[in-house]
Structure formats: C-alpha cells, structure tokens
C-alpha atoms as a PDB file:
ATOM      1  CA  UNK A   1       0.000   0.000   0.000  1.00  0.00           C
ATOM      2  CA  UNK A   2       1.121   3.460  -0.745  1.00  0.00           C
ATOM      3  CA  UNK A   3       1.633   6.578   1.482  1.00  0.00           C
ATOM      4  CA  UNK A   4       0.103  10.058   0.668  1.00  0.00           C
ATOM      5  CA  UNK A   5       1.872  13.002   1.443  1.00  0.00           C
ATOM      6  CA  UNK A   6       0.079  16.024   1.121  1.00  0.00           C
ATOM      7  CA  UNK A   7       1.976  19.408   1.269  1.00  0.00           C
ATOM      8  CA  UNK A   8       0.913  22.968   1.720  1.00  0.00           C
ATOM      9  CA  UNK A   9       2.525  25.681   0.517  1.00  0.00           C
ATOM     10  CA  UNK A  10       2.811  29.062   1.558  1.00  0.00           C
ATOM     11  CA  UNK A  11       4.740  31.498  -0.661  1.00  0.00           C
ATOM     12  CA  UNK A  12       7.335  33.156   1.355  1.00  0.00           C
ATOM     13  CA  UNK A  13      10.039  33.796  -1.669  1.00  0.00           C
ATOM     14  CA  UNK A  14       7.210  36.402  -2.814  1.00  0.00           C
ATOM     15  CA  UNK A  15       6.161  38.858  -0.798  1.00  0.00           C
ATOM     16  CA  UNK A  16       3.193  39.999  -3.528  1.00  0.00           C
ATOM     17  CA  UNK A  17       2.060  36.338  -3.193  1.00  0.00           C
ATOM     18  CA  UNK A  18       2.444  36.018   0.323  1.00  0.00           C
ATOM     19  CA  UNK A  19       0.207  39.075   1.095  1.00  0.00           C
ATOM     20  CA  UNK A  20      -2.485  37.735  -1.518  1.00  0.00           C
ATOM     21  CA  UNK A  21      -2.885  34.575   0.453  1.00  0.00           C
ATOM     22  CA  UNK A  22      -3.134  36.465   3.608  1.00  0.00           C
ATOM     23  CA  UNK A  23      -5.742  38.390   2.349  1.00  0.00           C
ATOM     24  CA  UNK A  24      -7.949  35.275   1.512  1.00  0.00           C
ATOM     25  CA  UNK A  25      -6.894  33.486   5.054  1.00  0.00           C
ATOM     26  CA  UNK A  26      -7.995  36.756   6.902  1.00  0.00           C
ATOM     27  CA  UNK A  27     -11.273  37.038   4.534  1.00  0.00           C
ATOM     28  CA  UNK A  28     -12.270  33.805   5.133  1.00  0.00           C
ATOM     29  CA  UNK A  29     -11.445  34.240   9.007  1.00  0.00           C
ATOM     30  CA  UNK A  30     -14.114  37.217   8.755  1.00  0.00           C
ATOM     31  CA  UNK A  31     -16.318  35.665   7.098  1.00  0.00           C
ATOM     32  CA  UNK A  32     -16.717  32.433   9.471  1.00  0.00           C
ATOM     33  CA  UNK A  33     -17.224  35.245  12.525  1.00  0.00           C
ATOM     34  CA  UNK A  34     -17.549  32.810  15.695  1.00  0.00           C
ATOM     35  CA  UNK A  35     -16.902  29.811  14.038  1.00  0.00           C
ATOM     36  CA  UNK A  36     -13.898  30.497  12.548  1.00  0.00           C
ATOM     37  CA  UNK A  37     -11.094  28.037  13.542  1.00  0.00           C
ATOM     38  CA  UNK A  38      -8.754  30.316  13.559  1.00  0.00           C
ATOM     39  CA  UNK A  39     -10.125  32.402  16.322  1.00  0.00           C
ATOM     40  CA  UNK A  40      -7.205  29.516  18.464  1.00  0.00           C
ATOM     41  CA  UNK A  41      -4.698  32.058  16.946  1.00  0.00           C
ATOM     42  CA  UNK A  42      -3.696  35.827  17.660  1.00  0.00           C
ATOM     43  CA  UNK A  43      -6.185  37.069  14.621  1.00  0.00           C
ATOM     44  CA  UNK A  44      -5.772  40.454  15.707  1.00  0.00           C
ATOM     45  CA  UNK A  45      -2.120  40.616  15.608  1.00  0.00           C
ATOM     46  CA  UNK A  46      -2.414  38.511  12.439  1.00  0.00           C
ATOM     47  CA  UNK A  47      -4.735  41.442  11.035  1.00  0.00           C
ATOM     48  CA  UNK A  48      -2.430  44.241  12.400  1.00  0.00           C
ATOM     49  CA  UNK A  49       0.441  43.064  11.083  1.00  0.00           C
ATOM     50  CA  UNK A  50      -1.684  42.644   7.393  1.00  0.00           C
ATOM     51  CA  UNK A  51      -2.335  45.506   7.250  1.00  0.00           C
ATOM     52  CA  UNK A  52       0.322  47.035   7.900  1.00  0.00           C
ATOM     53  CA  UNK A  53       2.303  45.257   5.288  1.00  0.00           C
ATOM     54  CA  UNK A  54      -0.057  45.744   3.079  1.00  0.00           C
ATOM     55  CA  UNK A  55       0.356  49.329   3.568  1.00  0.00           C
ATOM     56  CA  UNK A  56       4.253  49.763   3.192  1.00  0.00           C
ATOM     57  CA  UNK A  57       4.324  47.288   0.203  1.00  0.00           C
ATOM     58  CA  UNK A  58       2.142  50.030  -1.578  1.00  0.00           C
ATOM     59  CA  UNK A  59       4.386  52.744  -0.310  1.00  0.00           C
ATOM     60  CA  UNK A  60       7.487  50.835  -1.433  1.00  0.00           C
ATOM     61  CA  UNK A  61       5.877  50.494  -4.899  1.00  0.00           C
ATOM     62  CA  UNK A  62       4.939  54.042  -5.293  1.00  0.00           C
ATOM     63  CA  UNK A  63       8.468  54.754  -4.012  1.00  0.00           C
ATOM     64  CA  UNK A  64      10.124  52.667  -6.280  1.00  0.00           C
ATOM     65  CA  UNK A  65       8.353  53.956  -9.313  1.00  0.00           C
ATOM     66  CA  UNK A  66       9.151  57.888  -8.003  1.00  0.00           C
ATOM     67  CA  UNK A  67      12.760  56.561  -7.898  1.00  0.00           C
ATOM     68  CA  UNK A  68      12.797  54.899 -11.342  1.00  0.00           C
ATOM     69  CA  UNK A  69      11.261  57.989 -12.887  1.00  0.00           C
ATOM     70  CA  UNK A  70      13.947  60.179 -11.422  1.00  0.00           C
ATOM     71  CA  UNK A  71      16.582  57.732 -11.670  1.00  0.00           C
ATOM     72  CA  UNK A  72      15.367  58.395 -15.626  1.00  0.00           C
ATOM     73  CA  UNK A  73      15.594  62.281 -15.211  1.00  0.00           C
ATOM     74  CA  UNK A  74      19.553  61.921 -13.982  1.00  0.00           C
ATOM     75  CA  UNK A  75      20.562  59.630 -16.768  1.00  0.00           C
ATOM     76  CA  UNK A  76      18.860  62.143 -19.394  1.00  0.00           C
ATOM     77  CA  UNK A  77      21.283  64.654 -17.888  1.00  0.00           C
ATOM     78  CA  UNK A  78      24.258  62.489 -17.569  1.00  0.00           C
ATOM     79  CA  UNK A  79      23.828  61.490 -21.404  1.00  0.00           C
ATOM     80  CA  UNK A  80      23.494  58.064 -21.014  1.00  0.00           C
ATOM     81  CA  UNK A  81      20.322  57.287 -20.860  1.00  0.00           C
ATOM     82  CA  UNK A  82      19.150  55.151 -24.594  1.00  0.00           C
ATOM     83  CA  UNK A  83      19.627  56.664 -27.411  1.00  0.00           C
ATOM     84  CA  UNK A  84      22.402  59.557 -26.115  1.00  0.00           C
ATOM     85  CA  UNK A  85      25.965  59.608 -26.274  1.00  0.00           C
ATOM     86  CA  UNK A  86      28.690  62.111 -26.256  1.00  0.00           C
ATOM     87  CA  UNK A  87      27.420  64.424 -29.413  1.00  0.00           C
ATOM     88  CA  UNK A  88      24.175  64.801 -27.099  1.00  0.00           C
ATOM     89  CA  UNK A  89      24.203  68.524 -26.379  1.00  0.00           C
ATOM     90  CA  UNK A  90      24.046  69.997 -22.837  1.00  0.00           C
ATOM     91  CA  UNK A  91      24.712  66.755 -20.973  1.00  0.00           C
ATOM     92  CA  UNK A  92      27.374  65.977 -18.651  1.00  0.00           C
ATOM     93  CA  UNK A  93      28.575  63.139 -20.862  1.00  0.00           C
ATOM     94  CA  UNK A  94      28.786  66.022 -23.926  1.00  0.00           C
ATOM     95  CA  UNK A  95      30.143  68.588 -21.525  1.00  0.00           C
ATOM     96  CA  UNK A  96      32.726  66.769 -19.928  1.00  0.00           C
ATOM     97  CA  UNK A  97      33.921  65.070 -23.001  1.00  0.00           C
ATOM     98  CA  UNK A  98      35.024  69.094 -24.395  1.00  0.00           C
ATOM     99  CA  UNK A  99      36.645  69.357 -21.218  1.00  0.00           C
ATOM    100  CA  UNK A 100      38.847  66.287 -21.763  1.00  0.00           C
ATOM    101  CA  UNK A 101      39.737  67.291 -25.465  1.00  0.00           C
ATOM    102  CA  UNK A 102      40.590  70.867 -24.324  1.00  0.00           C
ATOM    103  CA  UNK A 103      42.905  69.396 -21.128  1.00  0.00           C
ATOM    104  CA  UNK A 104      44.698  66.908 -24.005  1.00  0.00           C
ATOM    105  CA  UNK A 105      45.251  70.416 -25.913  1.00  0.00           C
ATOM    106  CA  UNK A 106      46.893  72.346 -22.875  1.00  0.00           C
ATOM    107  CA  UNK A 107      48.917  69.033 -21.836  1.00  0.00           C
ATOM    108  CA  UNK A 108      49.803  67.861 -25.110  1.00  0.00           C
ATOM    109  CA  UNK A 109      52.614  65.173 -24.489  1.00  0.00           C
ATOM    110  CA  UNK A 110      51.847  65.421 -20.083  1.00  0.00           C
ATOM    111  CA  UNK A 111      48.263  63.420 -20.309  1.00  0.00           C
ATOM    112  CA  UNK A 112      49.236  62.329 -17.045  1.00  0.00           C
ATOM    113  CA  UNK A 113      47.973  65.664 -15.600  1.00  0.00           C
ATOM    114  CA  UNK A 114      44.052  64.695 -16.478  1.00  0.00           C
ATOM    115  CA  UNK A 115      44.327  62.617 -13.438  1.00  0.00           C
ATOM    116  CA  UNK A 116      44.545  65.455 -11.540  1.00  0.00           C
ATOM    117  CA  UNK A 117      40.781  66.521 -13.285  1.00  0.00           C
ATOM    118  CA  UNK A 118      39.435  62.702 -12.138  1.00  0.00           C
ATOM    119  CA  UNK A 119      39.852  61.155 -15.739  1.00  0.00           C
ATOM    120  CA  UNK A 120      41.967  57.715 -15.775  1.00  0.00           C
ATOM    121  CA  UNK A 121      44.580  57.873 -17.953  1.00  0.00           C
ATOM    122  CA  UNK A 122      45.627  55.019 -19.804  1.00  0.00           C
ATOM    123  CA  UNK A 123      49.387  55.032 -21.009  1.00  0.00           C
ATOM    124  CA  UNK A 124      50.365  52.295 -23.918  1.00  0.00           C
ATOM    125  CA  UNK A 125      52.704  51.716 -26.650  1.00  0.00           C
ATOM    126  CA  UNK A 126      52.421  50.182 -30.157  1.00  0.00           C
ATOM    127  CA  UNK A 127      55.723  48.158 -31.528  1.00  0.00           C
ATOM    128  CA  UNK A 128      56.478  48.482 -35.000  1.00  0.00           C
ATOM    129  CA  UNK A 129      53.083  49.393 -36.454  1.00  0.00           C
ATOM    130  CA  UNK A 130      53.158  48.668 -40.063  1.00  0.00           C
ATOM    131  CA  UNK A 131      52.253  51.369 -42.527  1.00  0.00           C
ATOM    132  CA  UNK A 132      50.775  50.971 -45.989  1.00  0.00           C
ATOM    133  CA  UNK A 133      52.519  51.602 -49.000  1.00  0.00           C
ATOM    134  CA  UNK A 134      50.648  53.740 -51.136  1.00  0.00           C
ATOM    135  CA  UNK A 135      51.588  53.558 -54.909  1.00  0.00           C
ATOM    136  CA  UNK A 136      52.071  56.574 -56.670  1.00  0.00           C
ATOM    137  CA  UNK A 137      51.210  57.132 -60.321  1.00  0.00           C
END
C-alpha cells in the first residue's frame, strides 16, 4: 500500500504572493465570525500586522516607481540614458567630453595631468606598427 503526502505551501520567496494569500486566510477568518477556527490564533495581531504590510508594500511600490522615474531624469542629464551619447548637447557626458579634449590640448605630451581633473589615464605603446605603402602614379 502506498503513502500520501500532502503538502501545503505558503509562498514566502514572494512577498506579492504572500500578502495575496493572507488576504484570503484573513477574509475567510471574517467571514466564518464565531466559528472560525482560527479564532485559536492571535487574529488580531495577524490582522495588524496585514495591514500594515499591506500598507508599506504600496508605499514601497509608489516609491520605487518615483525613484525609477527620477533615476530616468539623472541619466537624461548624464547622457546616457538610450539613445544619447557624447554628441548629445548639454549633458554631462557632452560637456565633460570638451573638457577632456581641451585638457589633451593644454597638456599635449603630459596626459598624465588629467588625473589630476578625475579622468583615468591610460598610457600604452604600439611596436612596430606597419604602414601601408601607397603607390604613386
């Protein structure tokens, strides 16, 4: 003869999930009134602490979406936010690129001295580059 194994789960990985099915546990507590089984357990602490999850996940959403939308707002004024680069006028990416260009031109041959400004400087060296022979007519 076989065993059966029942399991019930509860979603605790998912905090959307988890409220959803305390919802439906408290509705159903309400519902039942007096004969509600569950009235062995701390309901009211159950319902307190509901609600105010329920509460702060909503703030946290709203929250997050304020922060995404301004999150959006700085990378539109860096110039990197999609379709910007450096040619994207009046952004810090744009702006600060001119500045790099006209430090090279004052320290021509001393790049070194942009790390002074915050930029990294990379130093390297190319052996023997090969140049092509144009013919001449």
């Amino acid at each position: 003869m076989s065993k059966v194994t029942v399991k019930i789960e509860i979603p605790a990985g998912s905090p959307d999930d988890l409220l959803g099915m305390a919802l439906k546990v408290e509705s159903n507590h309400t519902k039942k009134g007096t004969d509600s089984p569950l009235n062995a357990i701390d309901m009211t602490t159950f319902s307190a602490k509901l609600k105010s999850a329920k509460e702060k996940r909503a703030e946290a959403k709203r929250l997050h979406d304020e922060a995404e939308a301004l999150n959006q707002q700085a990378l539109q004024e860096l110039g990197i936010a999609k379709g910007q680069n450096s040619k994207t006028p009046g952004t810090v990416y744009s702006l600060i690129t001119s500045a790099r260009d006209v430090l090279m031109g004052i320290n021509r041959g001393q790049e070194e001295k942009l790390n002074e400004w915050g930029f990294k400087v990379v130093n390297g060296s190319v052996v023997n580059a090969k140049v092509k022979a144009t013919a001449t007519k």
